[in-house]
PDB file of N, CA and C in Angstrom:
ATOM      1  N   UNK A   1       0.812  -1.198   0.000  1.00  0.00           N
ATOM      2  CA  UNK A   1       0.000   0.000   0.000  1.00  0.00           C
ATOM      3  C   UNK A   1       0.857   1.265   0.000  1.00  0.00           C
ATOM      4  N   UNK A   2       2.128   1.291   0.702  1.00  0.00           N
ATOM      5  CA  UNK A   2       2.811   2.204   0.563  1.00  0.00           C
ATOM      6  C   UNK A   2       3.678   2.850  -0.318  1.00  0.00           C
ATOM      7  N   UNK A   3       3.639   1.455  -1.187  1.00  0.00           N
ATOM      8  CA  UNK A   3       4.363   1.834  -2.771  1.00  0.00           C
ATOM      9  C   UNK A   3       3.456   2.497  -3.990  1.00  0.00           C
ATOM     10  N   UNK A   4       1.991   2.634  -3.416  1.00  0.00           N
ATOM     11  CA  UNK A   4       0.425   3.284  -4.491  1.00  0.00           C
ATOM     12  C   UNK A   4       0.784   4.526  -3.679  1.00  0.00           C
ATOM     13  N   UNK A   5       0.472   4.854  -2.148  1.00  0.00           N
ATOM     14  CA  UNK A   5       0.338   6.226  -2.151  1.00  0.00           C
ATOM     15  C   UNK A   5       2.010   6.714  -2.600  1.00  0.00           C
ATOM     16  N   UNK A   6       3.364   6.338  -2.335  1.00  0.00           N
ATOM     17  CA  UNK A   6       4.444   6.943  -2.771  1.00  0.00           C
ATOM     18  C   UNK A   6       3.715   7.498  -4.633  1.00  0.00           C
ATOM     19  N   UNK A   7       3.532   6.452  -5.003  1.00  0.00           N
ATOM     20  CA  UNK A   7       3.167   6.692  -6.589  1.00  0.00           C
ATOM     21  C   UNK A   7       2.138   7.748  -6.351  1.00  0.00           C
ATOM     22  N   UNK A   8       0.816   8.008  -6.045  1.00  0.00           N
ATOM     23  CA  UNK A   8       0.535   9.064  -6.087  1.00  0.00           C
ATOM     24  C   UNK A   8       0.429  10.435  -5.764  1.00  0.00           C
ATOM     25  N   UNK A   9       1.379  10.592  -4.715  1.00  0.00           N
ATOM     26  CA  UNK A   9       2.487  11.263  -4.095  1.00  0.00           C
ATOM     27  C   UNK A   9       3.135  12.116  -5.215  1.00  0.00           C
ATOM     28  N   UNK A  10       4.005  11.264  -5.876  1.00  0.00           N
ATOM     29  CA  UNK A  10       5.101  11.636  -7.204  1.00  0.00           C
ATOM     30  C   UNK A  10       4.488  12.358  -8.152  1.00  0.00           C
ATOM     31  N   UNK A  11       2.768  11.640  -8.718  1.00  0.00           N
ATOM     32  CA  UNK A  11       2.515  12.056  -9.648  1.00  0.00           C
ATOM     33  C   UNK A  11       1.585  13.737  -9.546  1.00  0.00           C
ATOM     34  N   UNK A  12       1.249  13.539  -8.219  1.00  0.00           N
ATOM     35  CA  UNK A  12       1.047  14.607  -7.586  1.00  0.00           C
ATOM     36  C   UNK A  12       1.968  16.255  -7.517  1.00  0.00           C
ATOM     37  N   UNK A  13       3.220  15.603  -7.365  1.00  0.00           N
ATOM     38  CA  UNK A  13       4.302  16.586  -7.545  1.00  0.00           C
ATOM     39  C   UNK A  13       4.471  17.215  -8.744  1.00  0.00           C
ATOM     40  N   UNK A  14       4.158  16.567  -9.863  1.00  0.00           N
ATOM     41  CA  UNK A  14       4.001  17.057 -11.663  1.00  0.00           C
ATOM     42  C   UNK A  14       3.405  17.222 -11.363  1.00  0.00           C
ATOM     43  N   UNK A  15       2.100  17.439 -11.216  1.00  0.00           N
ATOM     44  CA  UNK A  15       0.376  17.441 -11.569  1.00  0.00           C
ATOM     45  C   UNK A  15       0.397  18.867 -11.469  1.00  0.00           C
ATOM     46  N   UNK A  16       0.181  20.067 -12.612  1.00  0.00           N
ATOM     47  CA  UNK A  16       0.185  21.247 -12.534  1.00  0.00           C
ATOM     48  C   UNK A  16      -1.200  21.689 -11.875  1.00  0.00           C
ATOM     49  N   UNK A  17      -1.239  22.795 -10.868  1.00  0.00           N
ATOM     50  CA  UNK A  17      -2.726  23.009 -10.161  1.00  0.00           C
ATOM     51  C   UNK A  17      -3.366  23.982 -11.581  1.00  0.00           C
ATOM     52  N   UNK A  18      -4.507  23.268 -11.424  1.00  0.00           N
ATOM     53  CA  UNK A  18      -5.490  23.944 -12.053  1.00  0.00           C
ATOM     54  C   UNK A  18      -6.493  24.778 -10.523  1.00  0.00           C
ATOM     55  N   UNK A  19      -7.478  25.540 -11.839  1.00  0.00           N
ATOM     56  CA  UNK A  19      -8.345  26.157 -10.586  1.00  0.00           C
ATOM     57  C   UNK A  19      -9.240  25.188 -10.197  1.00  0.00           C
ATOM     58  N   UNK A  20      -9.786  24.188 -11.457  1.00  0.00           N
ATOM     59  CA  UNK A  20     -10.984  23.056 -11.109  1.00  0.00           C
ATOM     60  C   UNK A  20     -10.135  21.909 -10.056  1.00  0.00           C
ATOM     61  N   UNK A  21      -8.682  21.950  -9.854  1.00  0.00           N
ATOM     62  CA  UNK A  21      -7.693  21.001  -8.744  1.00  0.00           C
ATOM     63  C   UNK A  21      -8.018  21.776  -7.194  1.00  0.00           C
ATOM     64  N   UNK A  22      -8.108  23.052  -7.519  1.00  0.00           N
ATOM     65  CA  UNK A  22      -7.637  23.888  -6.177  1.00  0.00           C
ATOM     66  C   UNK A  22      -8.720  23.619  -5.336  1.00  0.00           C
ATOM     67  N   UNK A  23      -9.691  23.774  -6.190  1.00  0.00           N
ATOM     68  CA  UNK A  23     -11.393  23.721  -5.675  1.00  0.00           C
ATOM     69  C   UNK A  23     -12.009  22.620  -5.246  1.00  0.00           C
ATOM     70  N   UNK A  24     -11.094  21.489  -6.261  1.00  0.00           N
ATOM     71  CA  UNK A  24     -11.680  20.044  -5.533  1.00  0.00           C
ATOM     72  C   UNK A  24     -10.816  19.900  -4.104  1.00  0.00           C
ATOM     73  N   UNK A  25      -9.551  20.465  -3.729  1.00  0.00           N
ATOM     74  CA  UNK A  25      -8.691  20.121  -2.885  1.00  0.00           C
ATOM     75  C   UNK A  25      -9.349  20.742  -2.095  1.00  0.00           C
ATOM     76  N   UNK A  26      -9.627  22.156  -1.851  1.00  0.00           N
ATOM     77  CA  UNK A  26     -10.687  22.807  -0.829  1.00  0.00           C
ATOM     78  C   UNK A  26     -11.840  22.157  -0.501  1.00  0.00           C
ATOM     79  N   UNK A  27     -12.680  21.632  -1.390  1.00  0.00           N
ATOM     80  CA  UNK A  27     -13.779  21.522  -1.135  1.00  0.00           C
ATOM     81  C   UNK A  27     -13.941  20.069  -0.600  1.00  0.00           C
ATOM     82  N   UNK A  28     -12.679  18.828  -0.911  1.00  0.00           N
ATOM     83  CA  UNK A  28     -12.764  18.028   0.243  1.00  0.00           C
ATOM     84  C   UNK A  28     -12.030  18.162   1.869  1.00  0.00           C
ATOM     85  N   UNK A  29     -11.751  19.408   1.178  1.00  0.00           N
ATOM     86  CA  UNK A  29     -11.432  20.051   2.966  1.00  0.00           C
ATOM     87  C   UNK A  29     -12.273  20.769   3.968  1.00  0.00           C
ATOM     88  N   UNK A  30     -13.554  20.577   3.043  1.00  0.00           N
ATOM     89  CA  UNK A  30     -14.861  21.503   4.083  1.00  0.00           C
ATOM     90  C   UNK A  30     -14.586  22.792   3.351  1.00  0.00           C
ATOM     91  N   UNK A  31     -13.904  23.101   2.440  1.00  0.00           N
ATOM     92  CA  UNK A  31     -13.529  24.538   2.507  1.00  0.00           C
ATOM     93  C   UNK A  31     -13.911  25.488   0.591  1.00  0.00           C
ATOM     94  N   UNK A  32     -14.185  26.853   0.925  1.00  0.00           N
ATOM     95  CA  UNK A  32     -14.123  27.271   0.164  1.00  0.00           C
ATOM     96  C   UNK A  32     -12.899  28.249  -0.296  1.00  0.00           C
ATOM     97  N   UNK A  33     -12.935  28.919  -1.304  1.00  0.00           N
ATOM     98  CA  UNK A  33     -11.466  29.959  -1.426  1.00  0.00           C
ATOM     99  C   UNK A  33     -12.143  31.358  -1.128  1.00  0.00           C
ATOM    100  N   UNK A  34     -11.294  32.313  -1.131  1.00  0.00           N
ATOM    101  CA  UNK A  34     -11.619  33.763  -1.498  1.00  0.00           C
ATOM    102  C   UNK A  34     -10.154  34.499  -1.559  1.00  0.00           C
ATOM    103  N   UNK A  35     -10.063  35.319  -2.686  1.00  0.00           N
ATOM    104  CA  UNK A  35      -9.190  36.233  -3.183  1.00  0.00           C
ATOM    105  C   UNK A  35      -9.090  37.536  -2.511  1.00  0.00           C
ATOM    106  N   UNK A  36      -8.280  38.019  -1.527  1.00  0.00           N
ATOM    107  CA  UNK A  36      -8.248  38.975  -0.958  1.00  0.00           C
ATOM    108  C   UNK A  36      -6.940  39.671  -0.887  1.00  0.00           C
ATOM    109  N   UNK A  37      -6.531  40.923  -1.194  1.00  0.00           N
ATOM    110  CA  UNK A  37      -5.621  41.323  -1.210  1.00  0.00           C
ATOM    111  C   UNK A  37      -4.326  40.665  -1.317  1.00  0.00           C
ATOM    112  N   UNK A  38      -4.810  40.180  -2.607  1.00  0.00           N
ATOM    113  CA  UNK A  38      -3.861  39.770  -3.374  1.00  0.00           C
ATOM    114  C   UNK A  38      -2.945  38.075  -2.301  1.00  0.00           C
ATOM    115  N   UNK A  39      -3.954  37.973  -1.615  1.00  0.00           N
ATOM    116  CA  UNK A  39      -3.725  36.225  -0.923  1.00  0.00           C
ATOM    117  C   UNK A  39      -4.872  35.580  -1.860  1.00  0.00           C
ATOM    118  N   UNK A  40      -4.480  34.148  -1.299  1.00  0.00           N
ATOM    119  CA  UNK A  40      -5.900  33.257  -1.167  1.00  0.00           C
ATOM    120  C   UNK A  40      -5.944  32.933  -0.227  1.00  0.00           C
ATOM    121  N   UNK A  41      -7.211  32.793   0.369  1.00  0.00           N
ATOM    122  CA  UNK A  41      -7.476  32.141   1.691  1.00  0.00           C
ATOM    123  C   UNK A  41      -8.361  31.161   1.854  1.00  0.00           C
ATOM    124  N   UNK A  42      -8.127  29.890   2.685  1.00  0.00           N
ATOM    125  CA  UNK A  42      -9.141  28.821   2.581  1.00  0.00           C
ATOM    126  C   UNK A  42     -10.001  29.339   3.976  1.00  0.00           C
ATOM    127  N   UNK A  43     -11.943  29.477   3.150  1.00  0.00           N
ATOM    128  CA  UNK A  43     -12.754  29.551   4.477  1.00  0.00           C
ATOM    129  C   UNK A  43     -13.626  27.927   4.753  1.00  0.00           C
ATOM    130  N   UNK A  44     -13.220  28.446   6.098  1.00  0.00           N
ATOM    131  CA  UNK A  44     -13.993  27.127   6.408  1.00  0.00           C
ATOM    132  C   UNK A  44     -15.953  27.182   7.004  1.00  0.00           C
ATOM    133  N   UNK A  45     -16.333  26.248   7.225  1.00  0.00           N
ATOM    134  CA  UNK A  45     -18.071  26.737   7.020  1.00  0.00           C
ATOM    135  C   UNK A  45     -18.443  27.783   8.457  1.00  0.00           C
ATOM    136  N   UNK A  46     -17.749  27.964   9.052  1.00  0.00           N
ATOM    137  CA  UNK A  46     -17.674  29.158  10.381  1.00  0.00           C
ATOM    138  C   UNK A  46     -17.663  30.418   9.724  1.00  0.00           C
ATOM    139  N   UNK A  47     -16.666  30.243   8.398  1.00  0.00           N
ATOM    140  CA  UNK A  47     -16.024  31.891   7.603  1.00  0.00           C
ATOM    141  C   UNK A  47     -14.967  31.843   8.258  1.00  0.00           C
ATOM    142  N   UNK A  48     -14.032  31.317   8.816  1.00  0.00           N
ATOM    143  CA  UNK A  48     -12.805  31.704   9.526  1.00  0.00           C
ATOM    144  C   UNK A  48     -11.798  31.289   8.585  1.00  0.00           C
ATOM    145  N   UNK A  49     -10.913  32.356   7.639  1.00  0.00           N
ATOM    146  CA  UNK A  49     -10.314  32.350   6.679  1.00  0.00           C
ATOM    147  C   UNK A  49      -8.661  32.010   7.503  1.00  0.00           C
ATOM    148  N   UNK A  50      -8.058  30.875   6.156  1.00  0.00           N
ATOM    149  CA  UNK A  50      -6.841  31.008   6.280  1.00  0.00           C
ATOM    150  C   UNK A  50      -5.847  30.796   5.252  1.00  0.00           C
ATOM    151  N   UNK A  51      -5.241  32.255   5.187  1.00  0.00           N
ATOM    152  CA  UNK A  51      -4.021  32.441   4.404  1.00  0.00           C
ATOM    153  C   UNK A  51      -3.450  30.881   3.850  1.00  0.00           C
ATOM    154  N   UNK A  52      -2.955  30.767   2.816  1.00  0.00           N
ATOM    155  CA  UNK A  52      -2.588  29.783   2.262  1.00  0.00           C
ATOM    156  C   UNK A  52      -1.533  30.233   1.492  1.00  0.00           C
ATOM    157  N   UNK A  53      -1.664  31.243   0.361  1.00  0.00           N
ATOM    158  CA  UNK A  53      -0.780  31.836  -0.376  1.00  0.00           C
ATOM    159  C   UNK A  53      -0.889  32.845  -0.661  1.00  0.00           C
ATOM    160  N   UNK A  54       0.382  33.285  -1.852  1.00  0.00           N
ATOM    161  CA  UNK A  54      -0.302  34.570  -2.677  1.00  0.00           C
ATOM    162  C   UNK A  54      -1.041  34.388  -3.804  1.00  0.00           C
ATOM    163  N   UNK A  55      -1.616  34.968  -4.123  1.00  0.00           N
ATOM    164  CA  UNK A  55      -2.460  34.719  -6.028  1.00  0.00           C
ATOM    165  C   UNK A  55      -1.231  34.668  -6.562  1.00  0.00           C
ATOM    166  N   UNK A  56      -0.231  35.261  -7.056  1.00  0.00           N
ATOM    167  CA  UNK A  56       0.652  35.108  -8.033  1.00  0.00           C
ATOM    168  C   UNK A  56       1.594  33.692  -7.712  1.00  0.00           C
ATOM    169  N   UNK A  57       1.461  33.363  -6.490  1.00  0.00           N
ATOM    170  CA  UNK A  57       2.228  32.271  -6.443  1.00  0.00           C
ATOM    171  C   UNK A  57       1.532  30.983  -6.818  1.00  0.00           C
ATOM    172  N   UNK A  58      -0.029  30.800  -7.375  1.00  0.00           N
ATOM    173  CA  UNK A  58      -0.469  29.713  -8.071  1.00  0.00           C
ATOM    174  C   UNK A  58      -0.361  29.714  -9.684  1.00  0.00           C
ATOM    175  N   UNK A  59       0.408  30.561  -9.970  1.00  0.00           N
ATOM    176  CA  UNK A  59       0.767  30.234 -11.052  1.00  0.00           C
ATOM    177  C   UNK A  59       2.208  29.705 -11.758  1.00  0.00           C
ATOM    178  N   UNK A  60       2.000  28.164 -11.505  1.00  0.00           N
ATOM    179  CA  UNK A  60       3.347  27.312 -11.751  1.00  0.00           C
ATOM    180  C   UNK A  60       3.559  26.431 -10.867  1.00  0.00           C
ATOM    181  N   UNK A  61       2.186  26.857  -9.469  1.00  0.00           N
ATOM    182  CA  UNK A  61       2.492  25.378  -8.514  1.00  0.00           C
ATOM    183  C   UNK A  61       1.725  24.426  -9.057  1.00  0.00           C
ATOM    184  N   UNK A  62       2.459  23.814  -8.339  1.00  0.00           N
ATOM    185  CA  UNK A  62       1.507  22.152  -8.576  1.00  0.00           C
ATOM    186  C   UNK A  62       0.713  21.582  -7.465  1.00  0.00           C
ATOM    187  N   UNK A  63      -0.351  20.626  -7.673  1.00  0.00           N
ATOM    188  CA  UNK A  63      -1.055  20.225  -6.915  1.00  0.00           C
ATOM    189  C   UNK A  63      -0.328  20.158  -5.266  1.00  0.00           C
ATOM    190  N   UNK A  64       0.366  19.148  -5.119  1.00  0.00           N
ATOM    191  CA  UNK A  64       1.427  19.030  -4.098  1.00  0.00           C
ATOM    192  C   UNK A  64       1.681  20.028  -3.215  1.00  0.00           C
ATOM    193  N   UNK A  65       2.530  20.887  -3.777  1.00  0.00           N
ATOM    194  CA  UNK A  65       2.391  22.330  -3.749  1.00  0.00           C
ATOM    195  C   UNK A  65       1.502  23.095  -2.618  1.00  0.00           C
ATOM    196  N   UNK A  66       0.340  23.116  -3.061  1.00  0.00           N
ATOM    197  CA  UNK A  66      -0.549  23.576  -2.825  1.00  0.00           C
ATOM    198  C   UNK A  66      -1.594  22.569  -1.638  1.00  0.00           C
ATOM    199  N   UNK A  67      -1.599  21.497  -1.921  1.00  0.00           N
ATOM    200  CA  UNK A  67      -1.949  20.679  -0.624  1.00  0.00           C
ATOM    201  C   UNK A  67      -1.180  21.139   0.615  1.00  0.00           C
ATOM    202  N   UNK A  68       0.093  21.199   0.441  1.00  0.00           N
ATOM    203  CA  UNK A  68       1.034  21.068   1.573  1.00  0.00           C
ATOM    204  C   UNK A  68       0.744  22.700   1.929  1.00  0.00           C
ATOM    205  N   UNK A  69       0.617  24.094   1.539  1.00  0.00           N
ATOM    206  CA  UNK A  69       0.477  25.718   1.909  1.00  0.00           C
ATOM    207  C   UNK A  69      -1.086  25.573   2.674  1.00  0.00           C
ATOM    208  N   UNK A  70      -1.650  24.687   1.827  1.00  0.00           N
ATOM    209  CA  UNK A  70      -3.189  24.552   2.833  1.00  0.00           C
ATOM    210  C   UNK A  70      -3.144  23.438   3.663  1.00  0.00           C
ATOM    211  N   UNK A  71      -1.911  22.758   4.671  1.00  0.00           N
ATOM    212  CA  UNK A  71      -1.974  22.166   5.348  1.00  0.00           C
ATOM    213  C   UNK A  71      -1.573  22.843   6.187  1.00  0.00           C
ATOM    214  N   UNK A  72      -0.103  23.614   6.036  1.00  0.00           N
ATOM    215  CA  UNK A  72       0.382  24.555   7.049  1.00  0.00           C
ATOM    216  C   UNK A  72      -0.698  25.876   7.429  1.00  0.00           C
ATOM    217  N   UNK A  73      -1.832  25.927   6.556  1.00  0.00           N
ATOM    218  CA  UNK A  73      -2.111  27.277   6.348  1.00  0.00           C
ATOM    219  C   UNK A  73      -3.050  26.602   8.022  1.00  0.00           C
ATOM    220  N   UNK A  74      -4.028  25.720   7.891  1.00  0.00           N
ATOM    221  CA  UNK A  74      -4.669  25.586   9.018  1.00  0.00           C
ATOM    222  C   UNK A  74      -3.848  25.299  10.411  1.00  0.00           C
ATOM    223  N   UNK A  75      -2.843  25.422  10.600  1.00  0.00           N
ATOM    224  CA  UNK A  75      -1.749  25.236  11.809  1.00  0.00           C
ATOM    225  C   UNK A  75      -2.186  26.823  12.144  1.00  0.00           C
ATOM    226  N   UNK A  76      -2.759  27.738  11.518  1.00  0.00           N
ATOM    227  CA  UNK A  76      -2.499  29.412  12.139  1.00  0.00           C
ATOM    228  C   UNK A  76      -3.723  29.872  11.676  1.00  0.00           C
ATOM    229  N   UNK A  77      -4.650  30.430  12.337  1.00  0.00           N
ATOM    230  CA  UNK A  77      -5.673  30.943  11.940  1.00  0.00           C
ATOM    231  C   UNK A  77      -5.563  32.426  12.034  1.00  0.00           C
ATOM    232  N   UNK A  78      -6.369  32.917  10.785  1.00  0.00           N
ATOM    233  CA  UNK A  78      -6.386  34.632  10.403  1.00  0.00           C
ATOM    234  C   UNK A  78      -7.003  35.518  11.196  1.00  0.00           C
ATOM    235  N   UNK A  79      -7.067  36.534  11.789  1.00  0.00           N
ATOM    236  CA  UNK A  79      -7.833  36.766  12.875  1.00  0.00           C
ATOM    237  C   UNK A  79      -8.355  38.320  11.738  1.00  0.00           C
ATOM    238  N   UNK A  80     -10.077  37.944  12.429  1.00  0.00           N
ATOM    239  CA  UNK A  80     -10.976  39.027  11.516  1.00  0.00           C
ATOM    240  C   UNK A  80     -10.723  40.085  12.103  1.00  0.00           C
ATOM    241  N   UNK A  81     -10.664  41.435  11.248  1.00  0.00           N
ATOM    242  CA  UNK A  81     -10.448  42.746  11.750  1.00  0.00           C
ATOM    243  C   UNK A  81     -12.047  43.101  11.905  1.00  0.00           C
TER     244      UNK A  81
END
């Protein structure tokens, strides 16, 4: 079993993010996106947004990538002004 997820792991690492990737990755995370000053942030169904990246930095990541910024991103929550 550990030699399928390594493999989809790898292929994961190529796998260029699309927006229809970003959205499925959010949305089996409970979560939606929103574009805000020039971040993205994953909200979760409370609305309690968290930083993940910048917008310019999804262009050229890859899936992987981007799993792993919205894993760290929920370790720190955004606090609403």
């Amino acid at each position: 079993m550990s030699f399928l997820s390594s493999l989809s792991r790898s292929r994961a690492a190529r796998t260029p993010l699309t927006q229809q990737r970003m959205l499925r990755i959010l949305q089996a995370n409970r979560c939606t996106v929103r574009f805000r000053f020039g971040g993205v942030f994953a909200v979760d169904s409370t609305e309690q947004e968290y930083y993940v990246c910048r917008t310019d930095d999804l262009t050229g990541m890859m899936v992987q990538q981007f799993a792993a910024a919205l894993t760290t991103a929920f370790s720190f929550r955004v606090r609403k002004s």
